[in-house]
N, C-alpha and C. Protein backbone atom coordinates (compact mmCIF):
# COMPACT_ATOMS: atom_id res chain seq x y z
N UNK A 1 -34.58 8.01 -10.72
CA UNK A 1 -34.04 6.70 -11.07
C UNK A 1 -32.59 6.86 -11.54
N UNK A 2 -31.98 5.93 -10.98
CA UNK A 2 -30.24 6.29 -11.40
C UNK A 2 -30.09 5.20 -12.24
N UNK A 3 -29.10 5.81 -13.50
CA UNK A 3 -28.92 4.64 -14.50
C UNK A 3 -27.62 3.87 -13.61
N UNK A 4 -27.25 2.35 -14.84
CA UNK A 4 -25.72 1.63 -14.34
C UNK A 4 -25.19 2.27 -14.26
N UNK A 5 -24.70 3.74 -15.19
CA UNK A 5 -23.05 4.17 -14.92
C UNK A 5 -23.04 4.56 -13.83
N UNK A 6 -24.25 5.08 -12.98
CA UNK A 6 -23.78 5.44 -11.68
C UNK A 6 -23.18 4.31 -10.63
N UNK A 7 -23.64 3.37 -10.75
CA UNK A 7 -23.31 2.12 -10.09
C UNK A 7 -21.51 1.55 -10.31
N UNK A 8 -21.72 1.57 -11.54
CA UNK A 8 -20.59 1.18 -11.67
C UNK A 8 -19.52 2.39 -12.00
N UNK A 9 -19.69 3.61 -11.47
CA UNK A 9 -18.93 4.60 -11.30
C UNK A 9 -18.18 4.27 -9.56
N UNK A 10 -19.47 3.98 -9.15
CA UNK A 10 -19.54 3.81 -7.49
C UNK A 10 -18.71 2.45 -7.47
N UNK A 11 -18.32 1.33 -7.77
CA UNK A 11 -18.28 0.42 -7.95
C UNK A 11 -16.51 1.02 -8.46
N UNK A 12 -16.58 1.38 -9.40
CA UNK A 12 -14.81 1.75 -9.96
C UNK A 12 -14.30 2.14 -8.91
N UNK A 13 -14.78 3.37 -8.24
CA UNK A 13 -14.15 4.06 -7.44
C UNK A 13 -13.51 3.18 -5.69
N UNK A 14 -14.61 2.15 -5.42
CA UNK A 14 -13.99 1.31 -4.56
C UNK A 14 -12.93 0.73 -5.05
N UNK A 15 -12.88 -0.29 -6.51
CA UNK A 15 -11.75 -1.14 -6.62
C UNK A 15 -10.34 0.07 -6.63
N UNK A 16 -10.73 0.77 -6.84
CA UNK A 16 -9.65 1.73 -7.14
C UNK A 16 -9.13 2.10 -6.08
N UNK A 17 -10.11 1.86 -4.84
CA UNK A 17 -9.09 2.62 -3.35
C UNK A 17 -8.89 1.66 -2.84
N UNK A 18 -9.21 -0.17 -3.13
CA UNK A 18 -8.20 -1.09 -2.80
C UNK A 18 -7.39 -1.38 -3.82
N UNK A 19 -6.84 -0.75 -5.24
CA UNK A 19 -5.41 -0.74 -6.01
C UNK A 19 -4.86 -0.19 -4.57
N UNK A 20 -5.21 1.29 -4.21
CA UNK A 20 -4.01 1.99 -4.18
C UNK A 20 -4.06 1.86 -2.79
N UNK A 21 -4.68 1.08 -1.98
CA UNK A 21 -4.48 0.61 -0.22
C UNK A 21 -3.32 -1.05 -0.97
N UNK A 22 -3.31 -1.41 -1.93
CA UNK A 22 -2.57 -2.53 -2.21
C UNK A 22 -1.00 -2.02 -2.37
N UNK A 23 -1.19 -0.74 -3.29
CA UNK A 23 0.42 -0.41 -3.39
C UNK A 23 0.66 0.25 -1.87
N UNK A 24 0.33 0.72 -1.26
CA UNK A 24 0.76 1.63 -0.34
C UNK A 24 0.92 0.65 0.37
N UNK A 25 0.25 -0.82 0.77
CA UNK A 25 0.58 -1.65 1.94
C UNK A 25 2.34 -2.44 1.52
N UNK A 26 2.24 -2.70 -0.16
CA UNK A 26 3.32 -3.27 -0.26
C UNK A 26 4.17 -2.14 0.04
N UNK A 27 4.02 -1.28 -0.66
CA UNK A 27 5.23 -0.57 -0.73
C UNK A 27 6.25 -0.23 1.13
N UNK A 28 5.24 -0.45 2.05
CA UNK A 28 5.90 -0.78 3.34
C UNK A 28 6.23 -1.82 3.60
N UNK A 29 6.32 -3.26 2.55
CA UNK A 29 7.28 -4.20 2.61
C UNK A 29 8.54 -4.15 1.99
N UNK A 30 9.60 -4.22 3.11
CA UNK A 30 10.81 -4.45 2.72
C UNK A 30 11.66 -5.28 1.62
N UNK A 31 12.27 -5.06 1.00
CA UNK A 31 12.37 -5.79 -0.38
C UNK A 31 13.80 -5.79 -0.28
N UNK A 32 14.57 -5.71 0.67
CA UNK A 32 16.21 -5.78 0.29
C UNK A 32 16.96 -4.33 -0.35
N UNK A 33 16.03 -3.49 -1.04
CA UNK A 33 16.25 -2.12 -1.28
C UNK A 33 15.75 -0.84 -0.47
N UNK A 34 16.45 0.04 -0.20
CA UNK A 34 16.38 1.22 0.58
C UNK A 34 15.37 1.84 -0.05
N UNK A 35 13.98 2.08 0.90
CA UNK A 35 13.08 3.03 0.25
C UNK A 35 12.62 3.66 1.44
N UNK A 36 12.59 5.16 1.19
CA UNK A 36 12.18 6.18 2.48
C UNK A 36 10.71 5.58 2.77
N UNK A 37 9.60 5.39 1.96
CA UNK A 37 8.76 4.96 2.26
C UNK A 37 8.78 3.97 3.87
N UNK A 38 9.73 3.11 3.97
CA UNK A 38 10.04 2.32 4.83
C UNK A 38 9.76 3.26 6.10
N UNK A 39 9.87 3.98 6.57
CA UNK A 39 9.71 5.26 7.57
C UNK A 39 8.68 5.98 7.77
N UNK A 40 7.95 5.49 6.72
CA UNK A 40 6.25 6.31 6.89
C UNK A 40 5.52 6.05 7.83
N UNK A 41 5.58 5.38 8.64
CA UNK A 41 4.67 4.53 9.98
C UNK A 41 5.21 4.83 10.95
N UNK A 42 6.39 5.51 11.11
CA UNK A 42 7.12 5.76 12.22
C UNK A 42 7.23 7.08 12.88
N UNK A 43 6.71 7.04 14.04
CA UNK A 43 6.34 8.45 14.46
C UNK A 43 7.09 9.19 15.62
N UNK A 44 7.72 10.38 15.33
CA UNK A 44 8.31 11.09 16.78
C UNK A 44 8.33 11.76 16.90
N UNK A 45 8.44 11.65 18.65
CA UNK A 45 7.68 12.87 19.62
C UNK A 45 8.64 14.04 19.53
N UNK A 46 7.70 15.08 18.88
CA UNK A 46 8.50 16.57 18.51
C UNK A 46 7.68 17.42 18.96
N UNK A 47 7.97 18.36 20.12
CA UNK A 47 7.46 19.70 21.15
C UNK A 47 6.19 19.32 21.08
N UNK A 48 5.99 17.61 21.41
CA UNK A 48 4.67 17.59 22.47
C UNK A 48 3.60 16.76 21.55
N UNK A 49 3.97 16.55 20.15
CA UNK A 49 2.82 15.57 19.17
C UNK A 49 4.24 14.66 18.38
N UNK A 50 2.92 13.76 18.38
CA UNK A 50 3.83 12.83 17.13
C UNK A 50 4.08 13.02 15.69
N UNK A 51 5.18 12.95 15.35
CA UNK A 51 5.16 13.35 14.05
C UNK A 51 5.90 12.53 12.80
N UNK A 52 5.78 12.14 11.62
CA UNK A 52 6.56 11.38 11.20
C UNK A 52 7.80 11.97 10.67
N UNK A 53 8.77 11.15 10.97
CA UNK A 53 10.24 11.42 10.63
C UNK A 53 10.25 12.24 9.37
N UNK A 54 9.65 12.30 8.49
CA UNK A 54 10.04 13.25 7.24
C UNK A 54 9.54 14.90 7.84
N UNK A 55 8.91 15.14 8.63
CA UNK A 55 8.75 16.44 9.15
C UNK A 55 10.14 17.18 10.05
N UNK A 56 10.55 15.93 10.67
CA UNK A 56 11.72 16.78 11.29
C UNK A 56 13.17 17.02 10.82
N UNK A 57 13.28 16.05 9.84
CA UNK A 57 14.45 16.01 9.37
C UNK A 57 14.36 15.49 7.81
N UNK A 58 15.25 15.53 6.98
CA UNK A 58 15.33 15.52 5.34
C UNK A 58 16.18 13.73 5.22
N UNK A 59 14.96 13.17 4.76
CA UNK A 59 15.34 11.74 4.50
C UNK A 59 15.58 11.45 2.86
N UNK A 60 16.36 10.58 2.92
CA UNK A 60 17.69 10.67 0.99
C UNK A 60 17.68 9.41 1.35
N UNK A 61 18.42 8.43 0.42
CA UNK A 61 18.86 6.85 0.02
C UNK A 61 19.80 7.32 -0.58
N UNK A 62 21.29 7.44 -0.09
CA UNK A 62 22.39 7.98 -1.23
C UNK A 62 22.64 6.81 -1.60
N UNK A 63 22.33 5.26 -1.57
CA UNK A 63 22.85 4.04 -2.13
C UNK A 63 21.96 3.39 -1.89
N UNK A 64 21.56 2.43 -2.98
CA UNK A 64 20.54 1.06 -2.46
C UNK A 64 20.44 0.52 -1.34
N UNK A 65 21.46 0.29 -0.66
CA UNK A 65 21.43 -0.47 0.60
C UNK A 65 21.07 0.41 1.94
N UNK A 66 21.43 1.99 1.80
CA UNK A 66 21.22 2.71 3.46
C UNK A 66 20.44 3.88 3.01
N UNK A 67 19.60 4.14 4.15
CA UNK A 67 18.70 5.42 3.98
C UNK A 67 19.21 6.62 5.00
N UNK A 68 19.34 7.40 4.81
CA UNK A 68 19.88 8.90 5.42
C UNK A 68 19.32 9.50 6.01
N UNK A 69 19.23 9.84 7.33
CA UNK A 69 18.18 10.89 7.95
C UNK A 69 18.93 11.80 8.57
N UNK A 70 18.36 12.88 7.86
CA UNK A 70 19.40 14.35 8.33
C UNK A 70 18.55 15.06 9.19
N UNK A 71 18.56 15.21 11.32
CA UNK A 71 17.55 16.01 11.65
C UNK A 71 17.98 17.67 11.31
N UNK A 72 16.67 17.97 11.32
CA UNK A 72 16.65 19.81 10.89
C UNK A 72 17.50 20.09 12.30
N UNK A 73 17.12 19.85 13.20
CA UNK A 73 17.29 20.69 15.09
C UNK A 73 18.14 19.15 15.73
N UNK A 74 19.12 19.70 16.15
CA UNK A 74 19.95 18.81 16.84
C UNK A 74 19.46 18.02 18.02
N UNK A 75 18.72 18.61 18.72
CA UNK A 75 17.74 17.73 19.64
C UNK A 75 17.32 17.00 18.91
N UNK A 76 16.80 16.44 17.75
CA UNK A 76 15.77 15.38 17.22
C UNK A 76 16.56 14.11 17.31
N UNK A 77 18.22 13.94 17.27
CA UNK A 77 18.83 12.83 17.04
C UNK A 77 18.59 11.56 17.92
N UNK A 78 18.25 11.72 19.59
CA UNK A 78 18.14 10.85 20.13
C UNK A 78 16.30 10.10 19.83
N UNK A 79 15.57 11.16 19.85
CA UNK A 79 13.79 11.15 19.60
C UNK A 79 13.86 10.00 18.30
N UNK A 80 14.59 10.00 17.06
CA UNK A 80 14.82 9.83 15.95
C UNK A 80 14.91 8.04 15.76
N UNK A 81 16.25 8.43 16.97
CA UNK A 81 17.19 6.84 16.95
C UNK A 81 16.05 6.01 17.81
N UNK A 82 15.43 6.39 19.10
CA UNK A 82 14.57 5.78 19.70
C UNK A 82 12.93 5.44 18.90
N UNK A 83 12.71 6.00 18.02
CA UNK A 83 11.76 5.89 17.31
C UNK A 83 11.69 4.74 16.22
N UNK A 84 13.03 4.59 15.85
CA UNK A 84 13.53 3.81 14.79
C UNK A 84 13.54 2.21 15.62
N UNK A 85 14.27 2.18 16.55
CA UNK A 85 14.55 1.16 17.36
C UNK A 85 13.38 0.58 18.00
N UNK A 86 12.49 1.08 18.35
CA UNK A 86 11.26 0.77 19.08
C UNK A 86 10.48 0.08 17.98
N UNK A 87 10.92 1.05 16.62
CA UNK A 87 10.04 0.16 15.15
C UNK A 87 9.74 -1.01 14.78
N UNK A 88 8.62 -1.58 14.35
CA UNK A 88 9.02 -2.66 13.93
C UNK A 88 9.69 -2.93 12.58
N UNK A 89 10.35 -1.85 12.21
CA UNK A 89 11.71 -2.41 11.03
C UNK A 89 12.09 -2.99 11.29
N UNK A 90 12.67 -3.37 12.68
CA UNK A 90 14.00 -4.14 12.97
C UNK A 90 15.26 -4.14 12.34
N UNK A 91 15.67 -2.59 12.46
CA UNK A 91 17.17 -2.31 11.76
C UNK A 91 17.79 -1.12 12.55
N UNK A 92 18.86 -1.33 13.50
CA UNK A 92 19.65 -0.58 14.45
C UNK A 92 19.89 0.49 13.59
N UNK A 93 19.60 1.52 13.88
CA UNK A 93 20.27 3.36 13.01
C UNK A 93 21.89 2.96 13.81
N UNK A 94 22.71 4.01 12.81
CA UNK A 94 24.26 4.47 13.02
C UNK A 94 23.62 6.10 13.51
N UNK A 95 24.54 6.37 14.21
CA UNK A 95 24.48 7.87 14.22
C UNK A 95 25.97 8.36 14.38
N UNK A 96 25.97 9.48 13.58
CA UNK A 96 27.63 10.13 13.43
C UNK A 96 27.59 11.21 13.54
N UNK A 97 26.50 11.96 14.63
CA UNK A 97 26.34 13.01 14.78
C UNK A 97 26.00 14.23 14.21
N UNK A 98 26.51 13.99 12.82
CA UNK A 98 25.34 15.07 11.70
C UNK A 98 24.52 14.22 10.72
N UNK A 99 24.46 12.55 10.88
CA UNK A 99 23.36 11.71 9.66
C UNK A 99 22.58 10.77 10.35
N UNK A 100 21.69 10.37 10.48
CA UNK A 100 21.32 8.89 11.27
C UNK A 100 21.72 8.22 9.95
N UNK A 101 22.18 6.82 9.99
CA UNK A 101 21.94 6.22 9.04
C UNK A 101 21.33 4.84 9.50
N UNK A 102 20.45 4.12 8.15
CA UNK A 102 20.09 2.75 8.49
C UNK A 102 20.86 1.82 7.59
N UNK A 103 21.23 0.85 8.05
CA UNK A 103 21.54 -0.18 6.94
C UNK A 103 20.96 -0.83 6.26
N UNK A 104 20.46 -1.29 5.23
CA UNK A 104 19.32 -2.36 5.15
C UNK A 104 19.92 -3.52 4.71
N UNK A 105 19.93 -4.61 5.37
CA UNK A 105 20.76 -6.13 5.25
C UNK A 105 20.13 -6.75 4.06
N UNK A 106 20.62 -7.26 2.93
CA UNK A 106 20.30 -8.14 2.56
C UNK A 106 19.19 -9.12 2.90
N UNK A 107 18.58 -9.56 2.12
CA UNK A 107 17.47 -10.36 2.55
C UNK A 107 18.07 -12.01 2.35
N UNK A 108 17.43 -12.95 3.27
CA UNK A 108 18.06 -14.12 3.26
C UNK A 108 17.24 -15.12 2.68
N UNK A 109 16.99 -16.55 1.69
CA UNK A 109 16.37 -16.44 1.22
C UNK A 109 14.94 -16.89 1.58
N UNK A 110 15.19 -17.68 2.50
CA UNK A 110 13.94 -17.76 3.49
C UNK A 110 13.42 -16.72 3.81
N UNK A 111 13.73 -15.52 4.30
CA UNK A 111 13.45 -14.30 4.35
C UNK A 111 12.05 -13.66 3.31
N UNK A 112 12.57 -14.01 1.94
CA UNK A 112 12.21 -13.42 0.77
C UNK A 112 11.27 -14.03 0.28
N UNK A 113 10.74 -15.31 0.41
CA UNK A 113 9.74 -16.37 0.65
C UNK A 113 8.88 -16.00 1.58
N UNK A 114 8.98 -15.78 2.92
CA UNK A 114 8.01 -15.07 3.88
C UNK A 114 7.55 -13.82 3.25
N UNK A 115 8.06 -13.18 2.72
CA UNK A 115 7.61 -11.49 2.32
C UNK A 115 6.87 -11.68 1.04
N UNK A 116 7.18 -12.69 0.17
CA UNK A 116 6.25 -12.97 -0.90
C UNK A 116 5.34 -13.69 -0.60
N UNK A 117 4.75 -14.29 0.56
CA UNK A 117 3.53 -15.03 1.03
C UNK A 117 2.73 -13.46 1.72
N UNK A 118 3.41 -13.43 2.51
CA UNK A 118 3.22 -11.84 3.05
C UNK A 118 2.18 -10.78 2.18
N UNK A 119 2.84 -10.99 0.47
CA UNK A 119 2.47 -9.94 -0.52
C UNK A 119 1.49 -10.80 -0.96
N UNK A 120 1.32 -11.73 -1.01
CA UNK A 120 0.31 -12.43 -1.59
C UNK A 120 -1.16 -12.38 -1.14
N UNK A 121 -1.11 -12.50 0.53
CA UNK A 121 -2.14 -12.32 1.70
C UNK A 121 -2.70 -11.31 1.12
N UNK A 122 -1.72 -10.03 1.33
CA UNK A 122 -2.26 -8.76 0.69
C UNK A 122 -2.96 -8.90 -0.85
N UNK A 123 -2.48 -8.95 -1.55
CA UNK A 123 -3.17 -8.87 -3.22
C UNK A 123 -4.49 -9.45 -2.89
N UNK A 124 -4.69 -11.01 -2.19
CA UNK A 124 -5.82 -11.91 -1.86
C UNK A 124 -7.34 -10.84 -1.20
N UNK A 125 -6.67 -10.04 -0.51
CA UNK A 125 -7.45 -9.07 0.43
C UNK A 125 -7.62 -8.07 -0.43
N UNK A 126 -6.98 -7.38 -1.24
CA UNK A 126 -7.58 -6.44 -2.42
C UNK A 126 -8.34 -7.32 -3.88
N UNK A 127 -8.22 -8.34 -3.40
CA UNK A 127 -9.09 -9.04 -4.70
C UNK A 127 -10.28 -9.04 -4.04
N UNK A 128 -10.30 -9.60 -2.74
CA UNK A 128 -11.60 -9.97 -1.99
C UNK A 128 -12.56 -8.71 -2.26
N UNK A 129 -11.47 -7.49 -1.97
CA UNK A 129 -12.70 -5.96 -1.75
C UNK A 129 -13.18 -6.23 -3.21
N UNK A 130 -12.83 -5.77 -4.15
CA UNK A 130 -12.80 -5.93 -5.53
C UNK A 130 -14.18 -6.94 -5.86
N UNK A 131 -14.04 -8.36 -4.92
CA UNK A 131 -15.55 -8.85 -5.69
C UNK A 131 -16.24 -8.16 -4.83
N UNK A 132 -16.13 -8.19 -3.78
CA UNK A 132 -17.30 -7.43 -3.08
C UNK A 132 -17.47 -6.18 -3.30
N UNK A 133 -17.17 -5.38 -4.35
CA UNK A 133 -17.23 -4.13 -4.76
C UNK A 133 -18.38 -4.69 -6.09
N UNK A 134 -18.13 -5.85 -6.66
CA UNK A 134 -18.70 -6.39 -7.50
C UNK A 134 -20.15 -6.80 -6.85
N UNK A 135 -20.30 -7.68 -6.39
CA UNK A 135 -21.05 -7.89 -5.84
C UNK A 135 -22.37 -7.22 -5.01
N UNK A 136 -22.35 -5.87 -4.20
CA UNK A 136 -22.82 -5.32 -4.06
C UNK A 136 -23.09 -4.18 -5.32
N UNK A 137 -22.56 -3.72 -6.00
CA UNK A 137 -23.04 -3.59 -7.60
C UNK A 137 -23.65 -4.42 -7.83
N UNK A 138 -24.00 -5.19 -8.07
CA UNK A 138 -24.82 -6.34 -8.83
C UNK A 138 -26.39 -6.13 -7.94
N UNK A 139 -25.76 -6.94 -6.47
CA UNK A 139 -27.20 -6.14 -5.76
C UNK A 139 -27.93 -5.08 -5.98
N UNK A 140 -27.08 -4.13 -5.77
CA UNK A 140 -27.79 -2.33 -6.50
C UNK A 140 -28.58 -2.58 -7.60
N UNK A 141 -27.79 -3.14 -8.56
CA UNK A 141 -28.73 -3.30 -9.85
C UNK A 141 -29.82 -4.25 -10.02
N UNK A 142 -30.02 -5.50 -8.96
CA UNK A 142 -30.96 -6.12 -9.29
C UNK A 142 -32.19 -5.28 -8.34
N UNK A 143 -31.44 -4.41 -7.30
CA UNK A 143 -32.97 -3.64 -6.59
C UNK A 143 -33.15 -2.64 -7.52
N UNK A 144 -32.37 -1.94 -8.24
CA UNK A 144 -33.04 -0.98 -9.56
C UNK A 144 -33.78 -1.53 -9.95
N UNK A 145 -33.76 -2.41 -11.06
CA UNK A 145 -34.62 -3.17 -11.33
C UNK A 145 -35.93 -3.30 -10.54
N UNK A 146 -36.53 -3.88 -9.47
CA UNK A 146 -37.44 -4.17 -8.77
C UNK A 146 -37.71 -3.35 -8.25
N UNK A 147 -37.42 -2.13 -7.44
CA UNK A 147 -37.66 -0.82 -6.66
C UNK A 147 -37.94 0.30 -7.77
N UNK A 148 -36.91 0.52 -8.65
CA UNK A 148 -36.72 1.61 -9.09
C UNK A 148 -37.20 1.71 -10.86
N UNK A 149 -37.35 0.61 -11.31
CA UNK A 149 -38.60 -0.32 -12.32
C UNK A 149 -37.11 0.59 -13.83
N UNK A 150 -35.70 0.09 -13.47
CA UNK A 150 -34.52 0.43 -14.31
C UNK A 150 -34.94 -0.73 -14.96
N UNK A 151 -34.95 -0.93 -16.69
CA UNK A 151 -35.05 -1.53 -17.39
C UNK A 151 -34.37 -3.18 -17.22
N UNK A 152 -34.94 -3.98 -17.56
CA UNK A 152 -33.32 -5.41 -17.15
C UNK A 152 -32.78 -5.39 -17.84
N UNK A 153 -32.61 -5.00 -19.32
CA UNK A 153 -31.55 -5.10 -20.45
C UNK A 153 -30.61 -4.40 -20.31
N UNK A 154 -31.05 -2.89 -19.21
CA UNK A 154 -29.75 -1.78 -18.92
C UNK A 154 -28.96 -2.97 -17.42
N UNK A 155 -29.76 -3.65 -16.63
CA UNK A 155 -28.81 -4.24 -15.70
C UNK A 155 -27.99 -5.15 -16.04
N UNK A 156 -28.61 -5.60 -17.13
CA UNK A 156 -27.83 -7.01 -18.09
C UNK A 156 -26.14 -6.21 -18.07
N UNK A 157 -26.77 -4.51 -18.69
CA UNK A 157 -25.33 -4.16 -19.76
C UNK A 157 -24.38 -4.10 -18.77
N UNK A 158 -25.22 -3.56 -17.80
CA UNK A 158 -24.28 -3.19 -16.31
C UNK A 158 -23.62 -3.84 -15.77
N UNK A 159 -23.81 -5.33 -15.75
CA UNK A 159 -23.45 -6.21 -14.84
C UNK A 159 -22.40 -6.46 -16.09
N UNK A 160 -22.59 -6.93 -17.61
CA UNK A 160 -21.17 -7.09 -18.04
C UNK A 160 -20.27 -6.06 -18.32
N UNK A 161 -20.50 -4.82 -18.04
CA UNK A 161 -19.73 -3.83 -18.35
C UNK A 161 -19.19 -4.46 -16.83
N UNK A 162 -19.54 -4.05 -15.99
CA UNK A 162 -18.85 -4.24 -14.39
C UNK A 162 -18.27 -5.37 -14.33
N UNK A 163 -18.39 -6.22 -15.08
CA UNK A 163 -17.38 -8.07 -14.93
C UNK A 163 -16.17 -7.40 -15.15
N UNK A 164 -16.79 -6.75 -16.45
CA UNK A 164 -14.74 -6.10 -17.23
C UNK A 164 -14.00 -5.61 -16.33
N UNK A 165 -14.59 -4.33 -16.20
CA UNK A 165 -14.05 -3.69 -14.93
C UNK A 165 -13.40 -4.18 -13.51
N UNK A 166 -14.13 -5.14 -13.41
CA UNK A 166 -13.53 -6.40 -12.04
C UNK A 166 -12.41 -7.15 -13.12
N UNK A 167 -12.73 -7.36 -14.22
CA UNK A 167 -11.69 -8.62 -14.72
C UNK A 167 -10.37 -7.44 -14.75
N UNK A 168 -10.56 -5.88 -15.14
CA UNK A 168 -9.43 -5.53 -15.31
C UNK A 168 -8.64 -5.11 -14.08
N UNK A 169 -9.02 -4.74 -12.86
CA UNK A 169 -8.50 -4.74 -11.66
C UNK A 169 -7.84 -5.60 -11.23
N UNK A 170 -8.50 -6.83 -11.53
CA UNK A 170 -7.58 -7.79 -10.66
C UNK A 170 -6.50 -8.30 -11.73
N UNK A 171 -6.80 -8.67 -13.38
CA UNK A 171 -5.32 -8.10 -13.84
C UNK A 171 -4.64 -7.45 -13.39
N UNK A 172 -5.07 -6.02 -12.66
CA UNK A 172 -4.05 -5.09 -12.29
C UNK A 172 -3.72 -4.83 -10.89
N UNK A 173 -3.85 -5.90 -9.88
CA UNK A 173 -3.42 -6.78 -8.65
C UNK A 173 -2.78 -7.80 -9.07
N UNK A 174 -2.48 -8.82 -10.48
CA UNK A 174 -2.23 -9.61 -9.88
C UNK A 174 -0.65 -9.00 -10.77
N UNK A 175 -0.61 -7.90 -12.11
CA UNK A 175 0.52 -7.42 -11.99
C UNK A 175 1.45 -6.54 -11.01
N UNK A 176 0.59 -6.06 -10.44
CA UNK A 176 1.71 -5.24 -9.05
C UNK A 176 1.92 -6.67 -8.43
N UNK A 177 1.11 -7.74 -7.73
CA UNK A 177 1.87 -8.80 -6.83
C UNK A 177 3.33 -9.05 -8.14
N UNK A 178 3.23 -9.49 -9.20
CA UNK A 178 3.96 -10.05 -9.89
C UNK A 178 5.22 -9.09 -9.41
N UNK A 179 5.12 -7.59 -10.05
CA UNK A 179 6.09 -6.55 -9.70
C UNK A 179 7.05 -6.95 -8.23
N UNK A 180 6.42 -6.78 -7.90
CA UNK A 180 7.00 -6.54 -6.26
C UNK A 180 7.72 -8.10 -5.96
N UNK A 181 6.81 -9.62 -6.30
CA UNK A 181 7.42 -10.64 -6.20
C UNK A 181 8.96 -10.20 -6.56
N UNK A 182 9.02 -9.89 -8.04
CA UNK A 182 9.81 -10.02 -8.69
C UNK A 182 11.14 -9.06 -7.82
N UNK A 183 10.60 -7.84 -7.39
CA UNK A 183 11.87 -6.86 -6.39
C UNK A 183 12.05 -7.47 -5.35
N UNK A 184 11.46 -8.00 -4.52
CA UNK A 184 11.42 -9.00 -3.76
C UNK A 184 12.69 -10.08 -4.41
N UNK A 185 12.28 -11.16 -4.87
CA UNK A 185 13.35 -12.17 -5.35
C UNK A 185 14.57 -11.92 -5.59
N UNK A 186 14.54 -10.66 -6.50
CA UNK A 186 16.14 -10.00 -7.17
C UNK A 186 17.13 -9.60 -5.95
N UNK A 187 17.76 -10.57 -6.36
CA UNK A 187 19.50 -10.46 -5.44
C UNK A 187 20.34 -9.54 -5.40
């Protein structure tokens, strides 16, 4: 017979891998500031596999606005620029023969309104996992109960220990949306 904490161990550990599927999705939204992250999805063809740009060459932000890509092997520059361009970043690389560089434009403010509906969708979709992380906890514990003959006063505790736990997650979704709104908005 398994007590609640196992449940709601099982139960933490989901909301916890939609926190961090929440930061990792924003953090590939563009915000008007240069972040290498921006390049993580982008893959090129190097002696025969795909690979992402931080393997072939040494990527820097020497200024808020442009990100730096230095290839290791001089062949990578065209693989690099075509990889970028094909992206859906939608931001033309410079190349000057020893840096790629990107620019990153300013955001316009309509722009910045789409990307905060954008971030919102997202948070909405890590709240959703979150009850349903709840929710199927709750199930578990009402078949303990009936299958597994777990006391009801321990499912009682379980189920409000596990509210908290849901109430404090999505506190802590709806401060990263806030975060990011906020880098987002700033001019």
């Amino acid at each position: 017979m398994a007590d609640a904490k196992t449940y709601l161990n099982d139960a933490e550990k989901r909301m916890n891998s939609a926190i961090e599927h929440l930061e990792d999705t924003l953090a590939h939204i563009r915000a008007g500031k240069a972040d290498i992250r921006l390049l993580d999805g982008i893959r090129v063809e190097s002696y025969g596999s795909l690979m992402p740009i931080s393997n072939v060459a040494a990527v820097t932000t020497p200024d808020p606005r442009s990100i730096a890509i230095r290839p290791w092997d001089k062949n990578m520059f065209r693989p690099i620029e075509k990889a970028i361009i094909d992206s859906s970043l939608g931001i033309m690389p410079e190349n000057n023969g020893e840096i790629i560089r990107i620019g990153i434009p300013p955001l316009t403010e309509e722009r910045r309104k789409q990307l905060t509906k954008q971030c919102k969708g997202e948070a909405e979709e890590a709240k959703m996992s979150i009850r349903n992380a709840r929710r199927d906890t709750i199930e578990a514990l009402k078949k303990a109960v009936k299958n597994d003959g777990m006391p009801e006063d321990m499912q009682k505790d379980g189920e409000a220990k596990l509210q908290k736990i849901h109430d404090k997650f999505i506190k802590q979704i709806d401060e990263i949306l806030a975060a990011k709104n906020k880098e987002i908005m700033t001019v």
